[in-house]
Protein backbone atom coordinates (compact mmCIF):
# COMPACT_ATOMS: atom_id res chain seq x y z
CA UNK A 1 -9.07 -105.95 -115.54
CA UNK A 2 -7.85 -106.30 -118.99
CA UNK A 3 -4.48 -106.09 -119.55
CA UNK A 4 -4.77 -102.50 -121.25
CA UNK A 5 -6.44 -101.21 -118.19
CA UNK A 6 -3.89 -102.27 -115.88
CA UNK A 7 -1.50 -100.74 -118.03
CA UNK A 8 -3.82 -97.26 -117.57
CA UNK A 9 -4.17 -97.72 -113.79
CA UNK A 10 -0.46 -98.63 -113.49
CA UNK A 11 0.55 -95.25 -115.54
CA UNK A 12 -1.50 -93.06 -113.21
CA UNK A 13 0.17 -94.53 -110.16
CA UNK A 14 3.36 -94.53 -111.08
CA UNK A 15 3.22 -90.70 -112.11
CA UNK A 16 1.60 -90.15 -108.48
CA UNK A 17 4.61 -91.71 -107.14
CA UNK A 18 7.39 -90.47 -108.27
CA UNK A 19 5.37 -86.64 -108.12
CA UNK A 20 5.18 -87.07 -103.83
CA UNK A 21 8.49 -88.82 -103.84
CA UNK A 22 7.83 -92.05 -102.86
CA UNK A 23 10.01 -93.36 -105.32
CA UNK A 24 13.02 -91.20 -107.18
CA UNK A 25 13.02 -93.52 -110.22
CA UNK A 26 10.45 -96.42 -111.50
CA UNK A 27 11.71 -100.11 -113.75
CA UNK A 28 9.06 -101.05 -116.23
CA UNK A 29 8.43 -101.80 -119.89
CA UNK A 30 8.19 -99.02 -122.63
CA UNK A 31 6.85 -100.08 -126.57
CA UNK A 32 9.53 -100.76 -128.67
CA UNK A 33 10.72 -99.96 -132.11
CA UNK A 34 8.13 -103.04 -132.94
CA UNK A 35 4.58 -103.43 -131.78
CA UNK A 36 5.43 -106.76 -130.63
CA UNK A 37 8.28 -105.46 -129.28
CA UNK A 38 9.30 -104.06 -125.46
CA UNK A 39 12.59 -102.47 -123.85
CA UNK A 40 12.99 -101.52 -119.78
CA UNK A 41 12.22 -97.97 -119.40
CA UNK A 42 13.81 -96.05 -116.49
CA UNK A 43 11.07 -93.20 -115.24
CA UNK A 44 12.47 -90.39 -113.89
CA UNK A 45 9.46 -87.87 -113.71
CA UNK A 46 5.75 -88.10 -113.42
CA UNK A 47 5.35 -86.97 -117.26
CA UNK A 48 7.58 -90.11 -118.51
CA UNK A 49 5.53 -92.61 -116.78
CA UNK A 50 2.48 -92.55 -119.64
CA UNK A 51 5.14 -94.35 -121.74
CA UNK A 52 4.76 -97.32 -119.57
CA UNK A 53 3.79 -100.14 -121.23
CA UNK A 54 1.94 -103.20 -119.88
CA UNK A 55 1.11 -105.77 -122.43
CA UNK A 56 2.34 -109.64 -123.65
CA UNK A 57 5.39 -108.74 -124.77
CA UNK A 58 6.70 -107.44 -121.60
CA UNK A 59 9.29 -110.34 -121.58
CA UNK A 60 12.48 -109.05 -119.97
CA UNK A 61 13.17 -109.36 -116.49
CA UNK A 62 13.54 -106.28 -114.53
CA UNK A 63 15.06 -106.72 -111.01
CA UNK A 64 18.78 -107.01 -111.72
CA UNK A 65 18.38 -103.37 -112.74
CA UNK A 66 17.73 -102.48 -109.20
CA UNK A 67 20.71 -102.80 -107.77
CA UNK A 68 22.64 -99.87 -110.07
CA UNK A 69 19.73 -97.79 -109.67
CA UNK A 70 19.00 -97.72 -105.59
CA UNK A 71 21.77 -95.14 -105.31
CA UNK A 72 19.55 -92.44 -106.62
CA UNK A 73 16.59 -93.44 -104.03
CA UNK A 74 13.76 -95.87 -103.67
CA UNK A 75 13.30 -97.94 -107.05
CA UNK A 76 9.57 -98.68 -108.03
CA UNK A 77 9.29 -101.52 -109.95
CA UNK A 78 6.69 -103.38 -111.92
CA UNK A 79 6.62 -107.27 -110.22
CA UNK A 80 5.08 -110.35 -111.37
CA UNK A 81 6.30 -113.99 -110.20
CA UNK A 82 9.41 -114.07 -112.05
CA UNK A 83 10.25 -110.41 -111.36
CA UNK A 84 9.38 -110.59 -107.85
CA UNK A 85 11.43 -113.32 -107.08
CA UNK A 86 14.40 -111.87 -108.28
CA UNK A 87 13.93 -108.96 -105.85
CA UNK A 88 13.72 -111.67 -103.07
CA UNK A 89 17.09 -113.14 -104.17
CA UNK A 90 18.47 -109.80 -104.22
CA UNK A 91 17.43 -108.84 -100.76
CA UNK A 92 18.76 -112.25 -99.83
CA UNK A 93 22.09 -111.24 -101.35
CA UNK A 94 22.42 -108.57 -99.69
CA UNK A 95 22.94 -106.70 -103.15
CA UNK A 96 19.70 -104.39 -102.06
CA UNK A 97 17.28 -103.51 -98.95
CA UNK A 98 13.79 -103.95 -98.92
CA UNK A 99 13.71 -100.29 -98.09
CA UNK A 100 15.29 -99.71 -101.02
CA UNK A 101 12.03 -100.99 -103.55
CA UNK A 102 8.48 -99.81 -103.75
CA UNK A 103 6.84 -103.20 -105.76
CA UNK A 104 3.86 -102.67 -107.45
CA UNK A 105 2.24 -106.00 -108.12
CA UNK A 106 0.59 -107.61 -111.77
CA UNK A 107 -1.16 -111.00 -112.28
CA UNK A 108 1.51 -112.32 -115.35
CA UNK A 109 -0.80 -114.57 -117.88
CA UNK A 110 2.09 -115.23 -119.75
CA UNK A 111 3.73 -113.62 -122.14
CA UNK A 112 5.03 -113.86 -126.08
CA UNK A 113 7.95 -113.62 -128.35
CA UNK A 114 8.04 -111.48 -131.21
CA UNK A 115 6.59 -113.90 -133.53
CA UNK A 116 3.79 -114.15 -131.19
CA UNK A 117 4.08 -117.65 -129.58
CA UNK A 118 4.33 -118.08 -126.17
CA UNK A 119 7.22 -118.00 -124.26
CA UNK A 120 8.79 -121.14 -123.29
CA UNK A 121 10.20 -119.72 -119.54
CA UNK A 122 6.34 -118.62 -119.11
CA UNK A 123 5.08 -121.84 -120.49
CA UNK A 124 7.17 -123.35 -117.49
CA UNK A 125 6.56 -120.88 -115.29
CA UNK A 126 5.27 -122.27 -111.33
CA UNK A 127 4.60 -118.88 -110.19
CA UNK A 128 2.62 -116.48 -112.14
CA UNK A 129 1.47 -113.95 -109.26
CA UNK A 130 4.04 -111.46 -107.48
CA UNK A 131 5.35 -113.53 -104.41
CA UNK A 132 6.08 -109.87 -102.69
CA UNK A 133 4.69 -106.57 -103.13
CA UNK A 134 3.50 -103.55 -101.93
CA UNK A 135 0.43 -103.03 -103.73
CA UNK A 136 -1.23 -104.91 -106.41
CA UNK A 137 -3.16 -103.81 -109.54
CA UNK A 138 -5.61 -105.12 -111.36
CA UNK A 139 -6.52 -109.31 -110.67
CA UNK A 140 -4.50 -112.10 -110.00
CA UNK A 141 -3.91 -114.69 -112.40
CA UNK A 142 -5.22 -118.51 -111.65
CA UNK A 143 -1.91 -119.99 -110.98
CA UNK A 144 -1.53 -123.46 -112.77
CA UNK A 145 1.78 -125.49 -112.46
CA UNK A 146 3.25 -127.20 -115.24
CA UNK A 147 3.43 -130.45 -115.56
CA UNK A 148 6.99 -132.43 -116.70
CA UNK A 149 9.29 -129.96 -114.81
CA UNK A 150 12.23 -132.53 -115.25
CA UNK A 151 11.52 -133.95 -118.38
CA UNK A 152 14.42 -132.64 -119.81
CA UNK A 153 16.41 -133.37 -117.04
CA UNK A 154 15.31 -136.90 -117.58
CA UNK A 155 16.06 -137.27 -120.78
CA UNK A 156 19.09 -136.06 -120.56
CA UNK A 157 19.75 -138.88 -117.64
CA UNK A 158 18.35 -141.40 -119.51
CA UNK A 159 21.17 -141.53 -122.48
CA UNK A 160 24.13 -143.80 -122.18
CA UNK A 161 27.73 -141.75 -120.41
CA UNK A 162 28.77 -141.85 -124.29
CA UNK A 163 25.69 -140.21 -126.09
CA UNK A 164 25.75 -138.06 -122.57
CA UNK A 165 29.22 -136.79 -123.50
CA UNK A 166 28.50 -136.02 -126.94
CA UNK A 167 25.42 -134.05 -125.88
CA UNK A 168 27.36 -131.58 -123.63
CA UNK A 169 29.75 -131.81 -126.33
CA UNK A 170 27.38 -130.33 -129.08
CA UNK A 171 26.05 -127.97 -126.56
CA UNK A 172 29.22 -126.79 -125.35
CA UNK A 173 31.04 -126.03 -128.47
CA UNK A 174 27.94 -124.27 -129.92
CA UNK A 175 28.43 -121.30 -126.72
CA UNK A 176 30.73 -118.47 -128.11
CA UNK A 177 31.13 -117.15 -124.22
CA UNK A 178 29.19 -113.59 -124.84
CA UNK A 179 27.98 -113.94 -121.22
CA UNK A 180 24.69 -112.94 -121.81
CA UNK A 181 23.43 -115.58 -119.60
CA UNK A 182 25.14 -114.07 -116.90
CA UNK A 183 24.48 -110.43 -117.51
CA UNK A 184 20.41 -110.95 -117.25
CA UNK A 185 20.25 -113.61 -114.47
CA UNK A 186 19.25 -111.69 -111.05
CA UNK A 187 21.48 -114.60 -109.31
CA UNK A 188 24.86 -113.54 -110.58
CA UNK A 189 25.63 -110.89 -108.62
CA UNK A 190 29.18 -111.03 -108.33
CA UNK A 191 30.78 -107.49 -109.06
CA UNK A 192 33.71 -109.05 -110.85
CA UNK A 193 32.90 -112.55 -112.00
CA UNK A 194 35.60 -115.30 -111.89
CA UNK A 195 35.37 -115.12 -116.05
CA UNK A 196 36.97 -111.95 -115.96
CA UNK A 197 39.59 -111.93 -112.96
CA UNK A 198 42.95 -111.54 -114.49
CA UNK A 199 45.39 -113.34 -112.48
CA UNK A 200 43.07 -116.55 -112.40
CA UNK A 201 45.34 -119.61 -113.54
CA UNK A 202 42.34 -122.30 -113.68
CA UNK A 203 40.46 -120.76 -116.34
CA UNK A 204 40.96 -119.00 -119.34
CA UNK A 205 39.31 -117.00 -121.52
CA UNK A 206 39.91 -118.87 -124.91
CA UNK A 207 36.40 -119.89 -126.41
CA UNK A 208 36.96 -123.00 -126.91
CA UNK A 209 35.19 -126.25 -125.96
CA UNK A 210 36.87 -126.78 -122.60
CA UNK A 211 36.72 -123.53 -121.25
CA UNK A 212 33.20 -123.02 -122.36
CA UNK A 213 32.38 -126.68 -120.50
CA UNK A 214 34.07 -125.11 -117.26
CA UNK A 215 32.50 -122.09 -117.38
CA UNK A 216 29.09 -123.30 -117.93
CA UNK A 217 29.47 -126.27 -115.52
CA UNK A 218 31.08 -123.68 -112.77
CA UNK A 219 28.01 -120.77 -113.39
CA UNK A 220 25.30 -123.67 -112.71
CA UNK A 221 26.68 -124.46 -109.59
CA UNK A 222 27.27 -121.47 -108.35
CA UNK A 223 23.74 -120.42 -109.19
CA UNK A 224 22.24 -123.51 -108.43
CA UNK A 225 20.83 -123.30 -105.19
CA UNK A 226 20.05 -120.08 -105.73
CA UNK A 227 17.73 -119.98 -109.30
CA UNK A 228 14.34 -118.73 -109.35
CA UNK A 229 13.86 -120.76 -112.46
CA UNK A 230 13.28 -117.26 -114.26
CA UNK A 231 14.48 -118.59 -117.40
CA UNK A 232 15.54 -115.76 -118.92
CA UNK A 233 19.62 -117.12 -119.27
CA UNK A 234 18.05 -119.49 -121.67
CA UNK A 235 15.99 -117.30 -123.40
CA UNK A 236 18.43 -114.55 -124.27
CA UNK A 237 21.08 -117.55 -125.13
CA UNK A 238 21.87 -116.51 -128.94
CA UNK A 239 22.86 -119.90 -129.30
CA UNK A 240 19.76 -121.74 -127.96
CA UNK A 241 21.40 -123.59 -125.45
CA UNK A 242 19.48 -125.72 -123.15
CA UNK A 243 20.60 -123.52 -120.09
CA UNK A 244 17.73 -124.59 -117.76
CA UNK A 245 18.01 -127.94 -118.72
CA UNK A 246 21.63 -127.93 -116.31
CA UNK A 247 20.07 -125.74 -113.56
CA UNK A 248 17.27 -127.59 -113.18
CA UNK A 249 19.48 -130.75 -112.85
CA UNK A 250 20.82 -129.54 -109.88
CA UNK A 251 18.06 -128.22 -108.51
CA UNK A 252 16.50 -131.76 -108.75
CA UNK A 253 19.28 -132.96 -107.13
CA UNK A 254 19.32 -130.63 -103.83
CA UNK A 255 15.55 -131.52 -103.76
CA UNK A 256 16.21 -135.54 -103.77
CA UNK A 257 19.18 -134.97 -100.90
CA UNK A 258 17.68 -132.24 -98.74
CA UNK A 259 14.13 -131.75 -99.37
CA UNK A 260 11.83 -129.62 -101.77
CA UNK A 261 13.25 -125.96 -101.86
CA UNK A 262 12.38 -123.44 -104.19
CA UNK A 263 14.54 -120.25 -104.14
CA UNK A 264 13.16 -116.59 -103.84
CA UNK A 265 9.95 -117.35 -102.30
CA UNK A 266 10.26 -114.99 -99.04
CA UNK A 267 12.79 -113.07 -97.81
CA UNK A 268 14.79 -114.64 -95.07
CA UNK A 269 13.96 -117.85 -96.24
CA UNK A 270 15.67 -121.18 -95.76
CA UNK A 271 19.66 -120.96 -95.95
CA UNK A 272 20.91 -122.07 -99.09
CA UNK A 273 21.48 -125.87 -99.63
CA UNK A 274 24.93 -125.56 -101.16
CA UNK A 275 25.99 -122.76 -98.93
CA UNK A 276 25.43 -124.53 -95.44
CA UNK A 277 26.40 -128.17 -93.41
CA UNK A 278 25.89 -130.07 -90.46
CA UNK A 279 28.61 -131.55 -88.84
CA UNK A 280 26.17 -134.56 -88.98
CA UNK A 281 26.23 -134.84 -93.09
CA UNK A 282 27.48 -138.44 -94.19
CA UNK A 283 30.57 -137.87 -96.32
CA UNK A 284 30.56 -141.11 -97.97
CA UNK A 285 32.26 -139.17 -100.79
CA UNK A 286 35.44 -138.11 -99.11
């Protein structure tokens, strides 16, 4: 199926839906105020759902939306890999049920910025079929992994500790701390994020190149084993900062000291590798 008939047969079904009351609301994409353009659209009755839009410019990430929305009822939600494996996390989390989501599943072939060119989180991407759903339209896509997954990683590595610190230095004073990066990522979950506590006395909110280094440094790890490699942080980053470039350091690292993991891949899966121990771990470093 072409992209433009998925988008037909994914119209009708969401209308049927939400008129028998399997779902009270649907997440998808609606055309924006460009035709190379999309927003999320919130559905709320069977007429709305013909302005669903399914085409290459459906770039945003949907699931974090979930969460505020499962009061009302059983989301529906448009999943491909990406999308799919944020509603994973988030059932991991805790932050929703799968009770609470009705997935309907698309074959992603990639998708395109505004000026056409392809994304570079979708040029990356290791999973381009829905990893969970509950039905699937149209065909799935023939997944192909990309090759040089740490290449950036590596490079950064592979500078002296002086060009390394005048790296993080350039990238660091270049954030101006809108949080964006935290706002989209389906990871950061926290309800009040340590950023914004008031009575914290070991950070600040000056934006400035120190507290922008601890922030950043502090976000990664928290997230770390916990990214789905979504790389939307990085691409809503007004300052083109090489976001993934630090999370996928530490994801390389978990891999090389506990195995290959890759998070949001089934619910229930494997407990977290920063989040558990063994009384049996060396501790060479204490």
């Amino acid at each position: 199926m072409t992209m433009e008939e998925v988008q037909t047969a994914l119209r009708k079904r969401v209308g049927q839906l939400l008129e028998d009351g399997t779902v009270a609301t649907f997440l998808g994409w609606e055309a924006g105020r460009f035709p190379n353009q999309t927003t999320p659209l919130v559905v709320n009755d069977a007429a709305a759902a013909e302005k669903l839009v399914w085409n290459e410019y459906c770039v945003n990430t949907l699931a974090k939306y979930t969460r505020d929305l499962a009061y009302r009822g059983r989301v529906g939600i448009v999943v491909h890999g990406c999308n799919s494996r944020g509603i994973v996390r988030l059932i991991n989390d805790k932050e929703i049920t799968r009770e609470d989501v009705y997935l309907i599943g698309v074959g992603c072939p990639g998708m395109h910025d505004m000026n056409g060119e392809p994304l570079k989180k979708c040029k990356e991407c290791r999973h381009q079929n829905p990893v969970l759903f509950d039905e699937f339209i149209g065909d799935k896509v023939e997944e192909k992994t990309p090759e040089g997954r740490w290449a950036e990683v590596e490079a950064v590595e592979a500078m002296t500790q002086k060009e390394r610190a005048a790296y993080f230095e350039s990238v660091y004073s270049k954030c101006i701390r809108c949080y964006a990066c935290r706002d989209v990522c389906p990871c950061c979950t926290c309800r009040e994020c340590f950023v914004d506590a008031r009575r914290e006395d070991w950070v600040g909110k000056q934006n400035n190149l120190p507290e922008n280094r601890f922030y950043g440094i502090t976000r990664v790890m928290h997230i770390g084993d916990r990214c789905i490699e979504c790389g939307e942080c990085e691409r809503v980053c007004p300052m083109d900062l090489p976001l993934m470039t630090m999370n996928r350091k530490v994801i390389r690292d978990m891999n090389e000291l506990f195995g290959e993991f890759e998070s949001g891949m089934a619910i229930g899966e494997a407990k977290e590798k920063l989040m558990t121990y063994e009384k049996t771990d060396p501790e060479e470093f204490m």
